[in-house]
PDB file of N, CA and C in Angstrom:
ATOM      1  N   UNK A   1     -11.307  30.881  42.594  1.00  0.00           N
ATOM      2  CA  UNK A   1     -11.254  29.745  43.480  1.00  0.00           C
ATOM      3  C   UNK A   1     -10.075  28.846  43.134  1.00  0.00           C
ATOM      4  N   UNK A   2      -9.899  28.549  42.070  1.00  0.00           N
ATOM      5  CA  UNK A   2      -8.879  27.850  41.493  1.00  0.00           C
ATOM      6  C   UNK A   2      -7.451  28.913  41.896  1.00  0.00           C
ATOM      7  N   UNK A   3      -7.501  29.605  41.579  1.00  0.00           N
ATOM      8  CA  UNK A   3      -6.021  30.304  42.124  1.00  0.00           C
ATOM      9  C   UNK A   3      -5.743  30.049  43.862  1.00  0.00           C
ATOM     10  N   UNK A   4      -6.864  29.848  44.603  1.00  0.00           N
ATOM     11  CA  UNK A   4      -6.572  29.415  45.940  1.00  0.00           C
ATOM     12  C   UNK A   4      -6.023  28.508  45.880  1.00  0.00           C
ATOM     13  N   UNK A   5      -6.460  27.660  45.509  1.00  0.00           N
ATOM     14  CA  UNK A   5      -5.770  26.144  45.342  1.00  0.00           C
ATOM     15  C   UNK A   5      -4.501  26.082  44.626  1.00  0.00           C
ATOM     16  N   UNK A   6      -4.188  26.967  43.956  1.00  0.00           N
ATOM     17  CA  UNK A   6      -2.824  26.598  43.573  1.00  0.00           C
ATOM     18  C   UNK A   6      -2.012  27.392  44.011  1.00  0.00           C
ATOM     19  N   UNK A   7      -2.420  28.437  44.239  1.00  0.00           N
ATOM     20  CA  UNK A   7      -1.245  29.492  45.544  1.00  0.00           C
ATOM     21  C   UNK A   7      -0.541  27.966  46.394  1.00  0.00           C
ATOM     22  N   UNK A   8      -0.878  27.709  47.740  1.00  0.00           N
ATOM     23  CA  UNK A   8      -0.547  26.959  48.444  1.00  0.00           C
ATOM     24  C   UNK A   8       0.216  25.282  47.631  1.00  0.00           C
ATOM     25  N   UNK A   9      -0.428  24.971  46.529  1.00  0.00           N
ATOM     26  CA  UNK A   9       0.348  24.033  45.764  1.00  0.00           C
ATOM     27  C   UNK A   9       1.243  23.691  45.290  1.00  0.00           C
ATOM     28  N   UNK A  10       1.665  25.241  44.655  1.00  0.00           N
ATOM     29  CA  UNK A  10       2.962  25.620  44.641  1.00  0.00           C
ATOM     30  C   UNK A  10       4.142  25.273  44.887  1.00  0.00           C
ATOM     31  N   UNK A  11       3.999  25.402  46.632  1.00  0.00           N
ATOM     32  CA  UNK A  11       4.867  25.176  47.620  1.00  0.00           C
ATOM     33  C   UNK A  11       5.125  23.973  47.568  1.00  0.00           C
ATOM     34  N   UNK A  12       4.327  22.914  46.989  1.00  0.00           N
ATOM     35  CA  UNK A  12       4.877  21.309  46.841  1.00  0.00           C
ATOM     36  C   UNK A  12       4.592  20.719  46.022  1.00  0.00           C
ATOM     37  N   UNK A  13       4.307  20.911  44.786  1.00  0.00           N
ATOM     38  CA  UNK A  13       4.275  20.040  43.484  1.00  0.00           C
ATOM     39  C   UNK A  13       3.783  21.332  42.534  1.00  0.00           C
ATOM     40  N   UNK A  14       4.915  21.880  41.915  1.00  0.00           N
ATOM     41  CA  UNK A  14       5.052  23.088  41.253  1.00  0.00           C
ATOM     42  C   UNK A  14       4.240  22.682  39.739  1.00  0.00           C
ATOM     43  N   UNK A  15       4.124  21.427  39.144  1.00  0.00           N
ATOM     44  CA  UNK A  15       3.594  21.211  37.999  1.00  0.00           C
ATOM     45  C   UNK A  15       2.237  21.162  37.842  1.00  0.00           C
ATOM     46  N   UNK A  16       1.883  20.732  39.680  1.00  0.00           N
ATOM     47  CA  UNK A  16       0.408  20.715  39.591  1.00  0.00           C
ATOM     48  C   UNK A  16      -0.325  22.212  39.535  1.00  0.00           C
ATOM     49  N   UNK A  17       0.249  23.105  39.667  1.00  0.00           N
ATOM     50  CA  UNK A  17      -0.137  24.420  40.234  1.00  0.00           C
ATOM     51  C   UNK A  17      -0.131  25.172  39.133  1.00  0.00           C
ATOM     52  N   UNK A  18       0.957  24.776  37.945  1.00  0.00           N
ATOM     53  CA  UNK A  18       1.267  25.240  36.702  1.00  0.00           C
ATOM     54  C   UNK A  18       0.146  24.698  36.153  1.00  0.00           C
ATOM     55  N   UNK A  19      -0.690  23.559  35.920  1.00  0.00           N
ATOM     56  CA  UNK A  19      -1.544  23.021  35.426  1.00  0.00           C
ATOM     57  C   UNK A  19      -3.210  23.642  35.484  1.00  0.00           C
ATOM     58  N   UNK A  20      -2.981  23.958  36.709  1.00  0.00           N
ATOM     59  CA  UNK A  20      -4.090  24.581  37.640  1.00  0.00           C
ATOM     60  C   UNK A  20      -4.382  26.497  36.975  1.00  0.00           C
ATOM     61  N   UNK A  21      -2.920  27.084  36.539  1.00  0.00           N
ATOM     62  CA  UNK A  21      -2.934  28.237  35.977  1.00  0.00           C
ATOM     63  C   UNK A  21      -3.161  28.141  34.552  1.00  0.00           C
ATOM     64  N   UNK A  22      -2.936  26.649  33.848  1.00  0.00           N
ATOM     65  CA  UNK A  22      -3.477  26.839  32.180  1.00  0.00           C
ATOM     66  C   UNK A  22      -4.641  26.504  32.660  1.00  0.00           C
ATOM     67  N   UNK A  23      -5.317  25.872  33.502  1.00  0.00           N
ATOM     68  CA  UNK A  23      -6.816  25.271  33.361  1.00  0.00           C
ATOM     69  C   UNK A  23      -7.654  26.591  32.918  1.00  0.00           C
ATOM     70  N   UNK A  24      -6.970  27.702  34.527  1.00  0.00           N
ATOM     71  CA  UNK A  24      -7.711  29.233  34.179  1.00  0.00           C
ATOM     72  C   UNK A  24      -7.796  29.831  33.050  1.00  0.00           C
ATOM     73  N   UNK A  25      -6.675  29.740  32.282  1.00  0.00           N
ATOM     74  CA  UNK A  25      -6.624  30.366  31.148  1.00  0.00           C
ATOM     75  C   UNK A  25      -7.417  29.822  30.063  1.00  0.00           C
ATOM     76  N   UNK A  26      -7.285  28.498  30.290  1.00  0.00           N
ATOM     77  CA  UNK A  26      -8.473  27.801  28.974  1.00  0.00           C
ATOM     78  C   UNK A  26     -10.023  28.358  28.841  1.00  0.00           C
ATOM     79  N   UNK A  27      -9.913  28.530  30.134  1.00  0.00           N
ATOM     80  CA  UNK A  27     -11.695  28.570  30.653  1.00  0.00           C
ATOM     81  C   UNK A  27     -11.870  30.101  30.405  1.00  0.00           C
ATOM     82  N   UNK A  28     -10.651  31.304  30.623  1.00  0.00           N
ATOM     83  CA  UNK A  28     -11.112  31.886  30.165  1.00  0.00           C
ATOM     84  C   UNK A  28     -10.868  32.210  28.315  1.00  0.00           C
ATOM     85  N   UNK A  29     -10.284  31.714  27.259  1.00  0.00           N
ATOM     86  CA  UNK A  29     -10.308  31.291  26.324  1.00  0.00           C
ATOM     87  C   UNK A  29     -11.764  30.564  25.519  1.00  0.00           C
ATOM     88  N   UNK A  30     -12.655  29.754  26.235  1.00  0.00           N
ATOM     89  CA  UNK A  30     -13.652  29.040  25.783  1.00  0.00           C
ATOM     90  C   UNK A  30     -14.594  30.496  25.912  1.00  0.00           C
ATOM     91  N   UNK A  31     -15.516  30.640  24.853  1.00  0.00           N
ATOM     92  CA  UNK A  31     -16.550  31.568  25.029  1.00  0.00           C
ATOM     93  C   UNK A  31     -17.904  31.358  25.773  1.00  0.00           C
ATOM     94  N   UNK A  32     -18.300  31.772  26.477  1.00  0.00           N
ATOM     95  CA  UNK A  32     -19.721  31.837  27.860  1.00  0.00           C
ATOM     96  C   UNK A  32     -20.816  31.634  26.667  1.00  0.00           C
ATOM     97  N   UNK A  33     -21.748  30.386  26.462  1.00  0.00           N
ATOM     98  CA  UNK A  33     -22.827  30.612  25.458  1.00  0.00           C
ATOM     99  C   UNK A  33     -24.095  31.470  26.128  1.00  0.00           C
ATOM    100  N   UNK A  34     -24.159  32.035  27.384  1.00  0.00           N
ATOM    101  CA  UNK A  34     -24.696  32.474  28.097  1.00  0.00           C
ATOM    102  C   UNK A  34     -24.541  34.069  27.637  1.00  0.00           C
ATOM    103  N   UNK A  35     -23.405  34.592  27.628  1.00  0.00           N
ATOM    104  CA  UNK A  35     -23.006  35.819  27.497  1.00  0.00           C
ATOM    105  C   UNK A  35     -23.110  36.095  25.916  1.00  0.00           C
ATOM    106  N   UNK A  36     -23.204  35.449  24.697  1.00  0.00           N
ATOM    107  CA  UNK A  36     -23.175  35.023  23.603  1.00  0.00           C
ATOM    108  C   UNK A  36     -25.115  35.018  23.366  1.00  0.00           C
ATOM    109  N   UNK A  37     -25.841  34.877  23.840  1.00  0.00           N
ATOM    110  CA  UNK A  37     -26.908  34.794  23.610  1.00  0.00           C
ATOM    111  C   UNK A  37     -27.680  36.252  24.325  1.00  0.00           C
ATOM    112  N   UNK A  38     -27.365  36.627  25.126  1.00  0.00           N
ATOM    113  CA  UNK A  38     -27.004  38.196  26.243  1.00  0.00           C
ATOM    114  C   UNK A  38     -26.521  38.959  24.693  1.00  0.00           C
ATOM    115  N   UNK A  39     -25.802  38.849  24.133  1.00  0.00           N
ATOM    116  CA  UNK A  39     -25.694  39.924  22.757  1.00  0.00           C
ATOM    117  C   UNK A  39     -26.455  39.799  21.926  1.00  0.00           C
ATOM    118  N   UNK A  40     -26.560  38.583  21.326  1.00  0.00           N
ATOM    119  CA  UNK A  40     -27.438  38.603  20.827  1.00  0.00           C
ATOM    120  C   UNK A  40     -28.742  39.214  20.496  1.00  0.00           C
ATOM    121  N   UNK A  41     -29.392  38.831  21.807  1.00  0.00           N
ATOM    122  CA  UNK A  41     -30.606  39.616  21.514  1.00  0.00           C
ATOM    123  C   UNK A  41     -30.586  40.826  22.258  1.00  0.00           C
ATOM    124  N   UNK A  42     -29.321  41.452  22.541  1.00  0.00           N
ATOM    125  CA  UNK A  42     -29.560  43.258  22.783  1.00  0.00           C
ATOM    126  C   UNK A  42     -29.334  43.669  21.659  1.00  0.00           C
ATOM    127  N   UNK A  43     -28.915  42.878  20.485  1.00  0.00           N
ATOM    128  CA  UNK A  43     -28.718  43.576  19.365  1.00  0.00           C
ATOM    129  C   UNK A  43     -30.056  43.764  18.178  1.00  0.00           C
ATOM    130  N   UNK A  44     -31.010  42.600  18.358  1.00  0.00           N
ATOM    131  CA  UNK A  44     -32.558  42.619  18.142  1.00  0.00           C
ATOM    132  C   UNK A  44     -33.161  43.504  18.474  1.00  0.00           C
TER     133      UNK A  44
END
């Protein structure tokens, strides 16, 4: 969803759009405590 929004942003404020592509990357960087607890106990 976020890449929609910055496709078109692009086109007129290039820093905001650059900002918008580290946000993605952070988020995927932070670990899911959801997916983290999902191992967990398949490993029990």
């Amino acid at each position: 969803m976020l890449y929609l929004i910055a496709i078109p942003t692009a086109f007129f404020a290039e820093w905001v759009a650059e900002g918008i592509y580290v946000l993605v990357a952070m988020i995927w960087l932070i670990p899911d405590r959801r997916i983290e607890r999902f191992l967990e106990n398949k490993d029990t």
